[in-house]
Protein backbone atom coordinates (compact mmCIF):
# COMPACT_ATOMS: atom_id res chain seq x y z
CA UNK A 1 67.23 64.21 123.73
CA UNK A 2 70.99 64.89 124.43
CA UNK A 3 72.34 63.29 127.33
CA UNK A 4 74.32 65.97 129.34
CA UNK A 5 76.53 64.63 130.44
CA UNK A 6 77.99 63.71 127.06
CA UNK A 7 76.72 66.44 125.29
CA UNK A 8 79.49 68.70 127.64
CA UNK A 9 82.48 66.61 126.40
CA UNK A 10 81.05 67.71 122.79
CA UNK A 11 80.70 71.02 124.05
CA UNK A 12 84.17 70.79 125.25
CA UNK A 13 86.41 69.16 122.42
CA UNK A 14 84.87 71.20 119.80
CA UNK A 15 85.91 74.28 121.55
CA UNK A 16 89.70 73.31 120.98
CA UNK A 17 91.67 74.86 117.95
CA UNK A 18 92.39 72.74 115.44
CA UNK A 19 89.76 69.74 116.29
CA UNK A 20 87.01 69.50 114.11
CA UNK A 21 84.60 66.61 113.20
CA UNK A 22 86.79 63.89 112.38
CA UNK A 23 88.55 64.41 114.85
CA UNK A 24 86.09 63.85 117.69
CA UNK A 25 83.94 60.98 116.01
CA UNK A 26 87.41 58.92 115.59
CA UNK A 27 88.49 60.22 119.58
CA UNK A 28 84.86 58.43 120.50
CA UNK A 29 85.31 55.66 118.34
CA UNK A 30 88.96 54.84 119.87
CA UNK A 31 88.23 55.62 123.22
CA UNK A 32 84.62 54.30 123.45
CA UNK A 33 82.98 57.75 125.12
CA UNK A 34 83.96 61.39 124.54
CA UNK A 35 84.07 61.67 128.18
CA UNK A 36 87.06 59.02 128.65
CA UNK A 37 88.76 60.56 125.17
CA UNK A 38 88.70 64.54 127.56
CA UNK A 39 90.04 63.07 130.23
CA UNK A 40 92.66 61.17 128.90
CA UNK A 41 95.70 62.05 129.82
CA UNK A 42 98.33 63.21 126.54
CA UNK A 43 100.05 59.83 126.19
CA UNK A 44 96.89 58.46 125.89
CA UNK A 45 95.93 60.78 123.06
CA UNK A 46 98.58 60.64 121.43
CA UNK A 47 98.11 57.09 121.14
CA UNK A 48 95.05 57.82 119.42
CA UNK A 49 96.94 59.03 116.49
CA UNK A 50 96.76 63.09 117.47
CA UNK A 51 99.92 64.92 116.68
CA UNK A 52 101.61 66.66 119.19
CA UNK A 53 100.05 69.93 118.80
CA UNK A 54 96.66 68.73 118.56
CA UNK A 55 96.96 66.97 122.18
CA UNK A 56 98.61 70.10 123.43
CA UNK A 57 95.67 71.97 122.14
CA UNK A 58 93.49 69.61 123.92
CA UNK A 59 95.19 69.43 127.36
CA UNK A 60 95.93 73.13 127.46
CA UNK A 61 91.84 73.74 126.52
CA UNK A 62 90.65 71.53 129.20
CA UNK A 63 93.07 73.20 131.75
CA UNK A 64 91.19 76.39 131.30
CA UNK A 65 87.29 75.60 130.98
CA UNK A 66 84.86 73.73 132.93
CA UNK A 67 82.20 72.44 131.32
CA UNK A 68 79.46 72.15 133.80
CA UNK A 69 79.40 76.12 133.89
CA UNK A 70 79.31 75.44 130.09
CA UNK A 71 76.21 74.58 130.41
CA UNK A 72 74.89 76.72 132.55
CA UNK A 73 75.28 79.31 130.39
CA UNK A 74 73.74 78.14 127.77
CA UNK A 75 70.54 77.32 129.72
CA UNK A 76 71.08 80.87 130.98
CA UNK A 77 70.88 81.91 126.93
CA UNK A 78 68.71 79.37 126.29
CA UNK A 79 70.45 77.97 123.86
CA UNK A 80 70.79 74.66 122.25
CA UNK A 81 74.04 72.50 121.76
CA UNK A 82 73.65 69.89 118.67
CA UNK A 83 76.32 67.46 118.29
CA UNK A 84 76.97 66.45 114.83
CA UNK A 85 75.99 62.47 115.25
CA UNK A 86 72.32 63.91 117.16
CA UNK A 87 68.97 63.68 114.54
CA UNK A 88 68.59 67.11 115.08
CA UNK A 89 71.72 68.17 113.42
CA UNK A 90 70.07 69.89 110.06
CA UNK A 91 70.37 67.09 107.78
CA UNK A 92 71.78 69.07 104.52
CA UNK A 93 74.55 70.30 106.54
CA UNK A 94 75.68 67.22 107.98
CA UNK A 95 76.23 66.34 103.90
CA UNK A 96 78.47 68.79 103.34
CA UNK A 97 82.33 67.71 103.90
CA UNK A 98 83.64 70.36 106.55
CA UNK A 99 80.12 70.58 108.28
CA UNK A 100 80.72 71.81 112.65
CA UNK A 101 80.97 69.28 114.87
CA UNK A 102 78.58 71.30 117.15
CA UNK A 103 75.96 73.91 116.32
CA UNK A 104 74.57 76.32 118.94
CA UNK A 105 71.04 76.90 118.16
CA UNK A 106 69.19 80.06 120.02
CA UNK A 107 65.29 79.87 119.04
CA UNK A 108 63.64 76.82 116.98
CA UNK A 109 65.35 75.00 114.29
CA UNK A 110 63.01 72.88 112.33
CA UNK A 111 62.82 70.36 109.64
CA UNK A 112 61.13 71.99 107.20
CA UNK A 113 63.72 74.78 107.47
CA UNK A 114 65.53 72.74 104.94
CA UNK A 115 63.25 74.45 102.04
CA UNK A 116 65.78 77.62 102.20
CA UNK A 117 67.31 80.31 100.43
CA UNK A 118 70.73 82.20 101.53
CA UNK A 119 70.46 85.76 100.93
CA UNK A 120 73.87 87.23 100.43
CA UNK A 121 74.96 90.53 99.35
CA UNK A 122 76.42 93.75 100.50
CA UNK A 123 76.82 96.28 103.57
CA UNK A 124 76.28 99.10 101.34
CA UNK A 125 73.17 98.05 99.65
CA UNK A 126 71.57 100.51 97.01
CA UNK A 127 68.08 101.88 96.75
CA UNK A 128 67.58 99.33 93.93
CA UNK A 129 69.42 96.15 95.98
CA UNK A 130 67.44 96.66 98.50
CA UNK A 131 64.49 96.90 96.63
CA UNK A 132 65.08 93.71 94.65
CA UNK A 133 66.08 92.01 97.92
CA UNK A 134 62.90 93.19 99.96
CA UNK A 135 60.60 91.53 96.85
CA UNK A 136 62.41 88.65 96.23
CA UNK A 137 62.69 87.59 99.73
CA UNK A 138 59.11 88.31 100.80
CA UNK A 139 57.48 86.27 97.91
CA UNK A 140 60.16 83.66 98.79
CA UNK A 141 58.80 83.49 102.39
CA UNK A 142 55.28 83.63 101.28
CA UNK A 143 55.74 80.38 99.87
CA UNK A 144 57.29 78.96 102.89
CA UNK A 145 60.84 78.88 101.95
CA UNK A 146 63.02 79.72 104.97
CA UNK A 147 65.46 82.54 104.04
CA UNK A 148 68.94 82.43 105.93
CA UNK A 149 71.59 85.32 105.84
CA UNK A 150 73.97 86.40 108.12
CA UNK A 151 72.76 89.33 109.96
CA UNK A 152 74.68 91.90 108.72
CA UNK A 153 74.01 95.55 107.87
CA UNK A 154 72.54 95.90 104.16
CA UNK A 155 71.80 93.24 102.37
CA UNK A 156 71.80 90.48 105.35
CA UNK A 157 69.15 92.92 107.13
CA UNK A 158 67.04 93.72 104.21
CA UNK A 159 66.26 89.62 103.78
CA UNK A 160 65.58 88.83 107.50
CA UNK A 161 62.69 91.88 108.07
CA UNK A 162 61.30 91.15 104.88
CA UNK A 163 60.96 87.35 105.85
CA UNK A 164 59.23 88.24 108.99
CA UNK A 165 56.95 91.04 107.75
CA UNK A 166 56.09 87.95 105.13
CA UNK A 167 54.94 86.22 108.06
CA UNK A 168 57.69 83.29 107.23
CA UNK A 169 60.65 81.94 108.82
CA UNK A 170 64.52 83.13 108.75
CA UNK A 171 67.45 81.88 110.46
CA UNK A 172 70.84 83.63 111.14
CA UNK A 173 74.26 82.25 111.04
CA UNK A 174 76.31 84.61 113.55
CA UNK A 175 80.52 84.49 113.77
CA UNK A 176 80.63 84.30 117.20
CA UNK A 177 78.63 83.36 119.84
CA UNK A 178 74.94 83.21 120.17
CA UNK A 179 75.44 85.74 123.67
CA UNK A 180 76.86 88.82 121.03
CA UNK A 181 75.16 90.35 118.32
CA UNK A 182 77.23 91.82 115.90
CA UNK A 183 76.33 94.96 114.61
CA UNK A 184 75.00 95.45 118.19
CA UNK A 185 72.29 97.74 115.88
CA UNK A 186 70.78 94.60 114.75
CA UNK A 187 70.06 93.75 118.46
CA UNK A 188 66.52 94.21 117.96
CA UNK A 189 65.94 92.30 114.95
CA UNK A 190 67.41 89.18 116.40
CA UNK A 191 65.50 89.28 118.83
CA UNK A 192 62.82 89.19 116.10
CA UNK A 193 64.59 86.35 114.50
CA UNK A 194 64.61 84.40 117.29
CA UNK A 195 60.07 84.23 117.47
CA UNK A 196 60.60 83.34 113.41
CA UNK A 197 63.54 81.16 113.54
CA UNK A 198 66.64 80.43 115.01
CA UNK A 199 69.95 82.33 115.65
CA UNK A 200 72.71 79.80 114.70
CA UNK A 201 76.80 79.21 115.18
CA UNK A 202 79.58 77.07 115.57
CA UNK A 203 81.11 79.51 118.15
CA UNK A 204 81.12 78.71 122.25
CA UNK A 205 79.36 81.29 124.09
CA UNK A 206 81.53 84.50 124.61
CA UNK A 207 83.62 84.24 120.82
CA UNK A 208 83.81 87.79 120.00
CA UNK A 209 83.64 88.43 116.11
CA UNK A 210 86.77 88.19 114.48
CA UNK A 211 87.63 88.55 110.64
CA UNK A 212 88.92 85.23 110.52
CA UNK A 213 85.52 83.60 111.81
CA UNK A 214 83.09 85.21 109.25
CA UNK A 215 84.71 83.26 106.30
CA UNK A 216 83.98 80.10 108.06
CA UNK A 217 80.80 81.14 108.93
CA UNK A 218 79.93 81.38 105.72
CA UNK A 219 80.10 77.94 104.44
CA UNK A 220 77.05 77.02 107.06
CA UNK A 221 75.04 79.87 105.41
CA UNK A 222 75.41 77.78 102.16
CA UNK A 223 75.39 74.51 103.92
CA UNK A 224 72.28 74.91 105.54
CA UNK A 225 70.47 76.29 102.01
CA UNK A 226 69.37 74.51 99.05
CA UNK A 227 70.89 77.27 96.91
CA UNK A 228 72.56 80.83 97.34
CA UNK A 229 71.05 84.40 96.06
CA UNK A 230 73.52 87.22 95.46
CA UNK A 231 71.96 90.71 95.65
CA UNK A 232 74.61 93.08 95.41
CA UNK A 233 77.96 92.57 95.70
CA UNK A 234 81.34 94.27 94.74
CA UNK A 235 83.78 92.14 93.12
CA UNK A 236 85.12 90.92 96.09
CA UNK A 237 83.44 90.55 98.96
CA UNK A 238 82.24 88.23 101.38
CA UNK A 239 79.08 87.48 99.71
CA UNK A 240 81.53 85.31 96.90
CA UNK A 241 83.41 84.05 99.02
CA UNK A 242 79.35 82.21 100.27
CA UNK A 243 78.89 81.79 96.46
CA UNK A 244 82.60 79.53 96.27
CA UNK A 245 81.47 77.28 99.26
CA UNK A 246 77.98 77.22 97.73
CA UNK A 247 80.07 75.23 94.71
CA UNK A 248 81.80 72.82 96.76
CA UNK A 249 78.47 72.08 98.22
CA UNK A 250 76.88 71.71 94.97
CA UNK A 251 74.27 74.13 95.78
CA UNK A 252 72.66 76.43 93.02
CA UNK A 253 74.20 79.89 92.55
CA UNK A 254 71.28 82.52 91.73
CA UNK A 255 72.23 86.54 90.54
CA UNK A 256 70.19 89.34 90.22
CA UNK A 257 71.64 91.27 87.57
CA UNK A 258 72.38 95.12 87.54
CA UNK A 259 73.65 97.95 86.06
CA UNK A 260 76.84 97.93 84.41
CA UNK A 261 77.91 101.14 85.69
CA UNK A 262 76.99 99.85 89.48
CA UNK A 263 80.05 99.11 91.54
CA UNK A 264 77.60 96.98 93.44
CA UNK A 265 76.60 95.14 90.46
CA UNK A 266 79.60 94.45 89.32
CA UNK A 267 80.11 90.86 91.42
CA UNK A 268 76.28 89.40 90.54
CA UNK A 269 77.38 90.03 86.74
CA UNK A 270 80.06 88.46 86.94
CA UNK A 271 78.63 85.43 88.53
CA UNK A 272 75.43 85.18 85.33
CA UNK A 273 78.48 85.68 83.10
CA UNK A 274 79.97 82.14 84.64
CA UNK A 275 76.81 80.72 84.55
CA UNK A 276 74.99 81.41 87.87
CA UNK A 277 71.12 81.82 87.36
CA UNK A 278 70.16 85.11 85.87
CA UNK A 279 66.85 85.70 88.35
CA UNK A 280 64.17 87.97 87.42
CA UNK A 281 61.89 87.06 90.15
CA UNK A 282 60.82 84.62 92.68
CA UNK A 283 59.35 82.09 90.35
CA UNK A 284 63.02 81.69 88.82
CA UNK A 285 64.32 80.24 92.14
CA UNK A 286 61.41 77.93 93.04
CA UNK A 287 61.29 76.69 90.03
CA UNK A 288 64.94 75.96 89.70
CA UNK A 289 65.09 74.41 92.93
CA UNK A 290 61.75 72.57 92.24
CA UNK A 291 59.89 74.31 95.08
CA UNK A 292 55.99 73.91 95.15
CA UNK A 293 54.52 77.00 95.04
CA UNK A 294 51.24 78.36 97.85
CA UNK A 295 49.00 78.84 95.12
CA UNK A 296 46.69 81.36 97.20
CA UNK A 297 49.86 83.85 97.23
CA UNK A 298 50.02 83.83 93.34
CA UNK A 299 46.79 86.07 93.27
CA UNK A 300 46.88 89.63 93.75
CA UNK A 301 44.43 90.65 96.53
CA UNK A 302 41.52 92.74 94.45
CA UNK A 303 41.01 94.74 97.39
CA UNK A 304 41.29 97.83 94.72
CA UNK A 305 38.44 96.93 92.97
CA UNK A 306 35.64 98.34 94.80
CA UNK A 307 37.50 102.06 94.48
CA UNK A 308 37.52 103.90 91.27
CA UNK A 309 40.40 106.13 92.24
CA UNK A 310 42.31 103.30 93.67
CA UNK A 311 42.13 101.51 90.81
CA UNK A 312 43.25 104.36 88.74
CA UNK A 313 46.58 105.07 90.84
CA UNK A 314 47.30 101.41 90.82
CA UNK A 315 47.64 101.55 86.76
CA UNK A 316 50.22 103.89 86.89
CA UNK A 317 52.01 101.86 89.62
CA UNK A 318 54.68 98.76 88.90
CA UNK A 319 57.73 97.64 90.27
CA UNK A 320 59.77 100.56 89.50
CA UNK A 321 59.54 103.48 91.77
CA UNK A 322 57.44 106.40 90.86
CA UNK A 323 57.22 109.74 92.76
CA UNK A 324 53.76 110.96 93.48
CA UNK A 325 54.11 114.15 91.23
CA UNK A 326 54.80 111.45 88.23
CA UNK A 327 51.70 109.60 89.75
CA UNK A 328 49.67 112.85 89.79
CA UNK A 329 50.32 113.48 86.42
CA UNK A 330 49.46 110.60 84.71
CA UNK A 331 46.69 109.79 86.47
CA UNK A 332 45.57 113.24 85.98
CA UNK A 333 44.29 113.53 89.79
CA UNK A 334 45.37 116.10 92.37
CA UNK A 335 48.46 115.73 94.73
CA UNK A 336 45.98 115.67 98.00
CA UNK A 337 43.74 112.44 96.26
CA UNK A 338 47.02 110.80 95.31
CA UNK A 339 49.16 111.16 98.59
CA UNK A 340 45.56 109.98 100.96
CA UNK A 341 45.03 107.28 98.13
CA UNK A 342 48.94 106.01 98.58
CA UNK A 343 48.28 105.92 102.28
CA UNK A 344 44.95 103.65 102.12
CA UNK A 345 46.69 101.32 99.47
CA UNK A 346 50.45 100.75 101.71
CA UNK A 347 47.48 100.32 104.42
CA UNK A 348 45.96 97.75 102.77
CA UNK A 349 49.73 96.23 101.40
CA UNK A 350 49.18 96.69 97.86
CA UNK A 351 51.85 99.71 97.24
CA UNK A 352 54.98 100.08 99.09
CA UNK A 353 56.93 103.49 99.81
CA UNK A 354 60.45 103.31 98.89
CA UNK A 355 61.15 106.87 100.57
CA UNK A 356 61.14 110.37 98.73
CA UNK A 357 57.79 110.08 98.07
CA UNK A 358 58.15 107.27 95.28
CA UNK A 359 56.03 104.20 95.22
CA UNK A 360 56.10 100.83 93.74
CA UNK A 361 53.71 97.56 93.62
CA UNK A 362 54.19 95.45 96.47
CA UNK A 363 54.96 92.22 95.16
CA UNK A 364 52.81 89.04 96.18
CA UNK A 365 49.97 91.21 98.13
């Protein structure tokens, strides 16, 4: 457990522009305690080999914050400060070279949240993106790999409610601070996030989103994951600019590959074309990552089999989406038997509605 009483001087130096790690393990090692490096006056800090706008940074910071109401707040949020040196700090993170000094955890970080996917793509996800997204990330976190995104509309969105309706855990990486949710839409889901995971950031309480911080939040979304799945993407977005940090990590780059004549495509083609792992369904990521597999999810459920018109609809169903008059005409049965039949199988989670009346398989079920 984190004594307080240091854990505010942590709190407080990796608040201040411009100090990072480094900075604040050689400030402890110089001046024995964090708490004797804050209150030192500039001379002092200077003398501890800080250039003069660092130690302005410092004194100005600590002119305009206490730290005791620090931590009030974050019991008020009930959220958790990690300091880089603590054994809580996830552990493939603290490999990477430009890892936070401090991460603010809101919910339950855990160590077998290291087994994790980043899901990256865009804000204006297709039908098909979303599809693809929704299946690959549900059979992903039926086989207890954690799946970590950043929270944003499309894409980001898609991976974190089909985590939890897999029953499995999800973290988000925010850019600001854990007390704002940005999109405010997305309110609820964190919420959501927060009973099957953890909400995560480098941010103090009270950092309102700005562009610049998303870029840096997105090397922890790839820090934090064994490898990085793009979606959708255009050809330059954010989601690549995850993908180029996922490379300086040395973390595996999966793609799922699209049309040609997709905007959205266009980024995840280019990334197979460099050499990023062409994925054509779950098993392609565990297996590159060398994942064990929950053998009891590999079996569809053969709750079908005791219907004979069940079993007839679910011939003419697959992973592409089919509208219930294609449906009705192959299966040669009548719209009513079809559309009541559709109902009992979503019921039962063996088809999923993709809206317009169209229907696919849903995967791992």
């Amino acid at each position: 457990m984190q004594d307080n009483n240091e854990l505010k001087y942590w709190i407080g130096l990796a608040g201040v522009p411009g100090v990072g790690k480094a900075k604040i393990m050689a400030l402890k090692e110089h001046f024995g305690s964090l708490k004797v490096a804050w209150k030192a006056p500039a001379s002092q800090l200077a003398g501890a080999g800080l250039d003069q706008k660092i130690t302005a940074n410092i004194t100005g910071y600590r002119d305009s914050i206490n730290l005791d109401d620090q931590l009030k707040l974050l019991e008020k949020y009930h959220v958790t400060a990690i300091p880089f040196e603590s054994p809580d700090y996830p552990a493939m993170l603290a490999e990477t070279h430009d890892c936070p000094a401090l991460l603010y955890i809101r919910g339950e970080y855990r160590k077998d949240d290291e087994n994790s996917v980043a899901v990256v793509g865009t804000r204006r996800a297709t039908a098909y993106g979303r599809q693809a997204t929704e299946d690959l990330v549900y059979n992903l976190a039926l086989n207890k790999i954690t799946i970590v995104s950043g929270l944003a509309k499309g894409i980001d969105t898609v991976a974190h409610r089909a985590a939890i309706e897999a029953g499995g855990r999800t973290i988000a990486v925010f850019a600001c601070g854990l007390d704002i949710v940005y999109p405010p839409d997305n309110l609820k889901l964190a919420r959501e996030i927060m009973e099957h995971g953890a909400l995560v950031s480098e941010f103090p309480l009270g950092t309102k989103p700005k562009a610049e911080n998303f870029p840096r939040r997105n090397r922890i979304l790839s820090g934090l994951s064994r490898g990085v799945l793009v979606v959708e993407s255009g050809e330059s977005s954010g989601a690549l600019i995850t993908v180029n940090f996922a490379l300086e990590q040395n973390r595996e780059v999966f793609a799922v590959p699209g049309s040609i004549y997709s905007p959205m495509s266009k980024g995840p083609n280019r990334l197979i074309g460099e050499g990023a792992k062409l994925v054509n369904n779950y098993m392609d990521i565990i297996e590159e990552l060398n994942l064990s597999v929950v053998s009891q999810q590999l079996v569809m459920q053969s709750v079908v089999a005791s219907d004979g018109v069940e079993s007839i609809i679910m011939k003419h169903i697959s992973e592409e989406p089919l509208h219930v008059d294609e449906i009705c005409r192959n299966s040669g049965l009548d719209v009513a038997t079809v559309i009541s039949t559709l109902a009992v199988l979503e019921l039962n989670g063996l088809v999923k509605q993709r809206g317009n009346m169209t229907y696919t398989l849903k995967q791992g079920r």
